[in-house]
Structure formats: C-alpha cells, structure tokens
C-alpha atoms as a PDB file:
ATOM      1  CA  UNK A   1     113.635 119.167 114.037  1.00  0.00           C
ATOM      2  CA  UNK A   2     111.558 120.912 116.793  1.00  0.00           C
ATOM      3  CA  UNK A   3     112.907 124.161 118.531  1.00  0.00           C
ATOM      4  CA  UNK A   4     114.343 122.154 121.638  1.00  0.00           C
ATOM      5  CA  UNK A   5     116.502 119.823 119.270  1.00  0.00           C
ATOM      6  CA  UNK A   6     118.159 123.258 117.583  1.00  0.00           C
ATOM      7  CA  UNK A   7     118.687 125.125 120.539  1.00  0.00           C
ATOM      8  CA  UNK A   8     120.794 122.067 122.043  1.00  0.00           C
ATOM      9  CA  UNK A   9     122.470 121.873 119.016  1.00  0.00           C
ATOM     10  CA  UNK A  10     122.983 125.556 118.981  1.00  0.00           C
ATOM     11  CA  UNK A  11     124.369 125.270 122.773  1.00  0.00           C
ATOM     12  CA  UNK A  12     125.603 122.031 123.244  1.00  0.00           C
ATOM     13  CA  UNK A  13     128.634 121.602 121.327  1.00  0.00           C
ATOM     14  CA  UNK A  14     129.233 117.635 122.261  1.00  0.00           C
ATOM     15  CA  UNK A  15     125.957 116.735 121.112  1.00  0.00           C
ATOM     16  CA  UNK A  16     126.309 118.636 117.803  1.00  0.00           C
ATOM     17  CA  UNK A  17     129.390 116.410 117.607  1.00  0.00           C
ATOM     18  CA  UNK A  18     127.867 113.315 118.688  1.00  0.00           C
ATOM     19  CA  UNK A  19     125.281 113.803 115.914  1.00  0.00           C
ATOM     20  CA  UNK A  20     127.909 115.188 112.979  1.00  0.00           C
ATOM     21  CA  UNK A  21     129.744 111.693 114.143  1.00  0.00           C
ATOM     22  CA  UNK A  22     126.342 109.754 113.336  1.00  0.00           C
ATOM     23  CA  UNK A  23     125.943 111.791 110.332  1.00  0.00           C
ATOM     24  CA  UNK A  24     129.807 110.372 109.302  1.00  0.00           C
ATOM     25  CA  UNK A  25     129.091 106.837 110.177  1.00  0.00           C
ATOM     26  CA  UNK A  26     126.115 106.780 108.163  1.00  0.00           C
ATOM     27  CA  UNK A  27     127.748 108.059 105.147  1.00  0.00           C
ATOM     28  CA  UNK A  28     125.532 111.163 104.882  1.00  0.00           C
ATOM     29  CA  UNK A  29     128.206 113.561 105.427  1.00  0.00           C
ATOM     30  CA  UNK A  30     131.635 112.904 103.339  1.00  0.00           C
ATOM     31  CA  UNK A  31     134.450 115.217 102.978  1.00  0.00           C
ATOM     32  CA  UNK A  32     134.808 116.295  99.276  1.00  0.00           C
ATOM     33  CA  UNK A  33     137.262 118.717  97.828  1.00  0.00           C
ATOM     34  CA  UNK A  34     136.473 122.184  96.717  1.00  0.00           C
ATOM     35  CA  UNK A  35     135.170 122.778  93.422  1.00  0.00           C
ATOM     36  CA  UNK A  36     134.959 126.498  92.898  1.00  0.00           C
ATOM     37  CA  UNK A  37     132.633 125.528  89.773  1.00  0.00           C
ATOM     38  CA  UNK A  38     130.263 123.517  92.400  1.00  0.00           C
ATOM     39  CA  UNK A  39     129.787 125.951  94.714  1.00  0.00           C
ATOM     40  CA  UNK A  40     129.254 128.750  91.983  1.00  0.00           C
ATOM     41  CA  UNK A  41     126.772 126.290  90.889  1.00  0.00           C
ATOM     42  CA  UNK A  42     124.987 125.875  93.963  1.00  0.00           C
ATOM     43  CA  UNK A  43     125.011 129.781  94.313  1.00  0.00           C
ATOM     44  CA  UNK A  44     123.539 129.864  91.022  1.00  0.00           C
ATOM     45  CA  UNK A  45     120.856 127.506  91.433  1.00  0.00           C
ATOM     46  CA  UNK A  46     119.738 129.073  94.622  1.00  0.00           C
ATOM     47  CA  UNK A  47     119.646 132.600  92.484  1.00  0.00           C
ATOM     48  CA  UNK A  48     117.615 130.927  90.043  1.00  0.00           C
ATOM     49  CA  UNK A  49     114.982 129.479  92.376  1.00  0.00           C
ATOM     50  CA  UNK A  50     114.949 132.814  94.080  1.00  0.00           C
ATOM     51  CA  UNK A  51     113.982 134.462  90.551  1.00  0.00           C
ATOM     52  CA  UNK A  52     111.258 131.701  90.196  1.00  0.00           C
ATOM     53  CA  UNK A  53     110.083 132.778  93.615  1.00  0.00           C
ATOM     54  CA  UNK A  54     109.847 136.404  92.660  1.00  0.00           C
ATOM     55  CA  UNK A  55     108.431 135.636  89.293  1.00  0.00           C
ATOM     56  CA  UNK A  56     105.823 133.676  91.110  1.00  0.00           C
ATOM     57  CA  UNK A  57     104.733 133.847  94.701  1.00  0.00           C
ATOM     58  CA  UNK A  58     101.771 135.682  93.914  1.00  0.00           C
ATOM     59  CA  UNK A  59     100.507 133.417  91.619  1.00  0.00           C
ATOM     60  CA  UNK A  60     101.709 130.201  92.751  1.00  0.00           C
ATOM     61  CA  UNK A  61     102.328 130.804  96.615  1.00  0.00           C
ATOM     62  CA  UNK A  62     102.832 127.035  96.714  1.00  0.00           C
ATOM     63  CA  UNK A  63     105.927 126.861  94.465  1.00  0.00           C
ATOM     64  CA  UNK A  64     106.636 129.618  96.047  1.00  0.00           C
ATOM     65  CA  UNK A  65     107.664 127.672  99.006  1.00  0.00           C
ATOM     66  CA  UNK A  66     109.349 125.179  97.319  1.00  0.00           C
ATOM     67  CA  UNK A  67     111.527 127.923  96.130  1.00  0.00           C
ATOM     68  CA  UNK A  68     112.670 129.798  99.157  1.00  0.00           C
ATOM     69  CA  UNK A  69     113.491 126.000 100.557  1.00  0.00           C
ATOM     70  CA  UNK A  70     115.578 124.980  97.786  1.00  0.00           C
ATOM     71  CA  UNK A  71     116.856 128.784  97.462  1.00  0.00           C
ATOM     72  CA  UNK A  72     118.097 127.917 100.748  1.00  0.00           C
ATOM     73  CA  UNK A  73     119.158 124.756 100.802  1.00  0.00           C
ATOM     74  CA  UNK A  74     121.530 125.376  97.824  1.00  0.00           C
ATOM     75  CA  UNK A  75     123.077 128.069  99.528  1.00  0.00           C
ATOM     76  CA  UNK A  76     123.935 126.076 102.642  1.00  0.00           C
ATOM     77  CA  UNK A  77     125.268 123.499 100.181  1.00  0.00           C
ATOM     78  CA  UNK A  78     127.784 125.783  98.573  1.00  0.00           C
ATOM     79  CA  UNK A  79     129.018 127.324 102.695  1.00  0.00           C
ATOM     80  CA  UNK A  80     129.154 123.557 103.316  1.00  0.00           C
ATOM     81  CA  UNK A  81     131.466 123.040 100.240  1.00  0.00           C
ATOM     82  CA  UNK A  82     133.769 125.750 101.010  1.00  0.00           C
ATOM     83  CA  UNK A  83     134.437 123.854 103.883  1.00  0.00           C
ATOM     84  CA  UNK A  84     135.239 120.887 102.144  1.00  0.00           C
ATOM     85  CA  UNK A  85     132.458 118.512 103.422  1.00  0.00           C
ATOM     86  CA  UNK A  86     129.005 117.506 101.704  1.00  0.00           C
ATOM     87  CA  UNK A  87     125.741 116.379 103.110  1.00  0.00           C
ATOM     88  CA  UNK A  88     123.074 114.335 101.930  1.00  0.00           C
ATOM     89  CA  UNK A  89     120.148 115.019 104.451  1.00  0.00           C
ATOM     90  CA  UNK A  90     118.496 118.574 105.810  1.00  0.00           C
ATOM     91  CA  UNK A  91     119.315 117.706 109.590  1.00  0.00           C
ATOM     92  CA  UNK A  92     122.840 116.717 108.834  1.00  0.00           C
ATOM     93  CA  UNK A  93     123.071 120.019 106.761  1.00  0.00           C
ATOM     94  CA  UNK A  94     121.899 122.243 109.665  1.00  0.00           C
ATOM     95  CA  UNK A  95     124.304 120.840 111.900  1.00  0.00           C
ATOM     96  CA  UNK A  96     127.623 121.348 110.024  1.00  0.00           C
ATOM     97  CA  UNK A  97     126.018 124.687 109.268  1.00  0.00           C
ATOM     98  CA  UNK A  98     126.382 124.944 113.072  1.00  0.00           C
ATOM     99  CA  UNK A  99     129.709 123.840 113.313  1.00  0.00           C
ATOM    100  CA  UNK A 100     131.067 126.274 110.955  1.00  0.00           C
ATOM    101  CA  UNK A 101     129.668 129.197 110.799  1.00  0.00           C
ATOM    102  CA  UNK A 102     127.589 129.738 113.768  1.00  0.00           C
ATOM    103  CA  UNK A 103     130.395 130.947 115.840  1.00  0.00           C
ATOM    104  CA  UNK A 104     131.093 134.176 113.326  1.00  0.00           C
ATOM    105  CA  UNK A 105     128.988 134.286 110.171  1.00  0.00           C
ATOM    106  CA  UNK A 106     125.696 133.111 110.979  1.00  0.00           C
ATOM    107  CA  UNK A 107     123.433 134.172 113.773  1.00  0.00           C
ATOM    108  CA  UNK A 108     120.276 132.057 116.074  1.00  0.00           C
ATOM    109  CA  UNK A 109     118.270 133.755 113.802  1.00  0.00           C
ATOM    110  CA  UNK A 110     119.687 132.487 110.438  1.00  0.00           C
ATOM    111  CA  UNK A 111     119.773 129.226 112.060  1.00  0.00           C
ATOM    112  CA  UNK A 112     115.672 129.130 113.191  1.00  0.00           C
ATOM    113  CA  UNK A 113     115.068 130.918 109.659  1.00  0.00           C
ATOM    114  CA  UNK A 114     116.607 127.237 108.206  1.00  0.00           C
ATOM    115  CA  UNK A 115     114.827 125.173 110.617  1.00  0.00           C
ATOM    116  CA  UNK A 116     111.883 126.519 109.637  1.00  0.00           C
ATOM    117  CA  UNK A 117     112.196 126.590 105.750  1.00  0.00           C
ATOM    118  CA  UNK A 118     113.619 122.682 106.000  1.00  0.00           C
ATOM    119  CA  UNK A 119     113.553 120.885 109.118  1.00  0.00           C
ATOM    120  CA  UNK A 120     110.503 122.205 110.729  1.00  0.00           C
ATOM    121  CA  UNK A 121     106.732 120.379 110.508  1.00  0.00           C
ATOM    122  CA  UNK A 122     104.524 122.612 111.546  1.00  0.00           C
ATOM    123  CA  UNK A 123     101.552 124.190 109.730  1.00  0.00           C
ATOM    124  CA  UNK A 124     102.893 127.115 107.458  1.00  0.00           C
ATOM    125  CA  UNK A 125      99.615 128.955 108.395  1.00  0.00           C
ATOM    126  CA  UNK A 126     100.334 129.411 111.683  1.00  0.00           C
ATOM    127  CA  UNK A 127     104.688 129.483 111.562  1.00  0.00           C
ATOM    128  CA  UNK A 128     105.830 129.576 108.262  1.00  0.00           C
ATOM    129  CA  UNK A 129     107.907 126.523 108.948  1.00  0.00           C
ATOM    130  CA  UNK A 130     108.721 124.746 105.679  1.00  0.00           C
ATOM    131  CA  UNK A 131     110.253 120.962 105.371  1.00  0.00           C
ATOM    132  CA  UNK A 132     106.797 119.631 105.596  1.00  0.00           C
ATOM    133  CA  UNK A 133     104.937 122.465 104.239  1.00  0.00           C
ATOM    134  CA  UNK A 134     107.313 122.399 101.020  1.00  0.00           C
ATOM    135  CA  UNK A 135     106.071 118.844 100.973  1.00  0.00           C
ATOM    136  CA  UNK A 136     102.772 119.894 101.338  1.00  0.00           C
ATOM    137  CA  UNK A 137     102.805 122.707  98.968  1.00  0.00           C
ATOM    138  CA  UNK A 138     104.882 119.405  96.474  1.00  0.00           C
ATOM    139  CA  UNK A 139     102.878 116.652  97.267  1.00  0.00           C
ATOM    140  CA  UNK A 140      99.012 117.865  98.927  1.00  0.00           C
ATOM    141  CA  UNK A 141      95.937 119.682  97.202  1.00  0.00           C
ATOM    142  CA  UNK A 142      96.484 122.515  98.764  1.00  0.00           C
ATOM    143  CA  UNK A 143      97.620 125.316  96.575  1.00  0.00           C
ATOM    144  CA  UNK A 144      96.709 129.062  98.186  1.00  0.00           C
ATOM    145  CA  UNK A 145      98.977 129.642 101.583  1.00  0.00           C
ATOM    146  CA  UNK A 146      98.867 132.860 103.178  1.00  0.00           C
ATOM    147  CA  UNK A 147     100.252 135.634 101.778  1.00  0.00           C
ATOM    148  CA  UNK A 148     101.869 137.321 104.051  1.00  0.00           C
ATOM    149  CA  UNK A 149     103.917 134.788 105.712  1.00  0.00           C
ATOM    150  CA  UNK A 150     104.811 133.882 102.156  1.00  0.00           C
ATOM    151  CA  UNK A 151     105.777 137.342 101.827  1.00  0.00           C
ATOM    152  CA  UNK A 152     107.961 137.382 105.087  1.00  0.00           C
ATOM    153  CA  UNK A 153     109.450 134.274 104.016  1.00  0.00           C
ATOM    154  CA  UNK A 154     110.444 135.352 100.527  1.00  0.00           C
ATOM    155  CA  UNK A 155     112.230 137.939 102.009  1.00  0.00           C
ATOM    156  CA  UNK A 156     113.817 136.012 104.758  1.00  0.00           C
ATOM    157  CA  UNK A 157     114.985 133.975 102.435  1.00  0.00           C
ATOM    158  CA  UNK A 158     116.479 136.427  99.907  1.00  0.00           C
ATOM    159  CA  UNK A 159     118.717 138.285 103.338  1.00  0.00           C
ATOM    160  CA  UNK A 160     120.143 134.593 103.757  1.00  0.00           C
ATOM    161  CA  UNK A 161     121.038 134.043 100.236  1.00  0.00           C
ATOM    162  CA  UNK A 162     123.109 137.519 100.389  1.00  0.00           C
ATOM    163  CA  UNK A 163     124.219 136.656 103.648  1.00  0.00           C
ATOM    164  CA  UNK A 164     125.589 133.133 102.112  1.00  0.00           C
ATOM    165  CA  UNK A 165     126.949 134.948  98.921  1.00  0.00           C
ATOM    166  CA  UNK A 166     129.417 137.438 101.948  1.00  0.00           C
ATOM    167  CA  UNK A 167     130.185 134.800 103.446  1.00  0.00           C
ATOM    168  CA  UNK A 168     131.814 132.799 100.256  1.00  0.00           C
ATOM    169  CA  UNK A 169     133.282 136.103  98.977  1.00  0.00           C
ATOM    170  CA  UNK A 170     134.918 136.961 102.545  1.00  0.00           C
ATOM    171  CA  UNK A 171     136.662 133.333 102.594  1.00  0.00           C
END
C-alpha cells in the first residue's frame, strides 16, 4: 500500500468502507467472538517477538525485522479481536485498524508506522518500510540492514505495542 492509498483511507471514510465491504465478500474479514485467552495470546506473542528483537537486532538485523513486523501485526490482531472481527490479510488489517481506532486511540502516525512495517515495498535502506523488506530480510541473501533505521524501528515498534496493550486495558 503506497502513501496515497493510506491517506484516502485515512480521509475518505466511504472508500475505507467500500474496501472493508470487499474485504467481507472475500471472506478475509469474519466477525468472531471475543476470546479474552486469544487476544492475551496475541499480546503475548507480539511480547515475545519483541524480546527476540531485543535479544537480537544487533546480531541478526534481518530477523530483526521480521520481529518488529510480526510484533506488530499480533498486536493489531488482538485491537482487531476486541472488536469482535478477524482478518486474514495485512491490507484488510490496516483498514479495520482505521475504522476503529483511528478516530480516538490511534494517530496518522501509528497508522504510517504500520504501513511501513507491513504494507509498504520500498527499500528498508532508504524508508524503513517493511512488508517487502520482512520478505526480503525472510526470503533474499541479504542479511546486514542498516542499523540505525533498524534501531528507529525497534523502537517504533516497541511505543505501538504499549500503545496496543492501553488501548486493550482502557476497553
């Protein structure tokens, strides 16, 4: 998802509707009931990559991205839950992340830091962005990434957690 394609969604509440209907139709997104033990468990798997992250980025700055996108991802998986709806794909993630919580919990900012640890594809040496890099840091040769953005991202990605875990305990 480029930058254009968020901001719309971000400001353009008929065509974040439009897509969440797609989303439906396709079976990708399914309302489920709550399961306090799920969304503890998705909580706790995010914790648990985060600690792999820490453990690690130094050493392995290429699992290090994988982390910080499934640190994330499990996170929006449990918010998602406590609304009583699942989702099988990133995009369709981002966008009920939209519709619920962008209004009061979550800012633009938590909502680019996403795009770019998931739905993004550009070059993490230049923007950090992560759905294709964690593919890239999975799947390619590559395994040194620059530090710093690492870095940056690691702790990006540990303010969202926390922000997630509020957000859950405020509900």
């Amino acid at each position: 998802m480029d930058e254009l394609e968020l901001k719309k969604l971000l400001t353009d509440a008929k065509y974040l509707q439009y897509k969440i209907d797609f989303y439906v139709s396709t079976k990708v997104i399914h309302q489920q009931d709550i399961t306090l033990g799920e969304i503890q468990g998705h909580m706790q798997k995010s914790d648990h990559n985060l600690l792999f992250v820490k453990d690690n980025s130094t050493k392995y700055s290429d699992w290090a991205l994988v982390g910080c996108y499934y640190a994330s991802y499990h996170a929006a998986l449990a918010l998602l839950l406590q609304q009583r709806v699942s989702s099988k794909n990133h995009d369709a993630t981002l966008c009920l992340l939209i519709k619920y919580y962008s209004q009061k919990d979550l800012t633009e900012e938590d909502f680019e830091l996403l795009n770019f640890i998931y739905l993004d594809n550009q070059d993490i040496l230049f923007y950090v962005e992560s759905k294709q890099e964690r593919e890239k840091a999975s799947y390619s040769s590559q395994i040194e990434f620059d530090k710093k953005k690492i870095n940056e991202l690691v702790m990006k990605t540990v303010m969202f957690v926390n922000k997630c875990k509020e957000i859950l305990q405020n509900m």
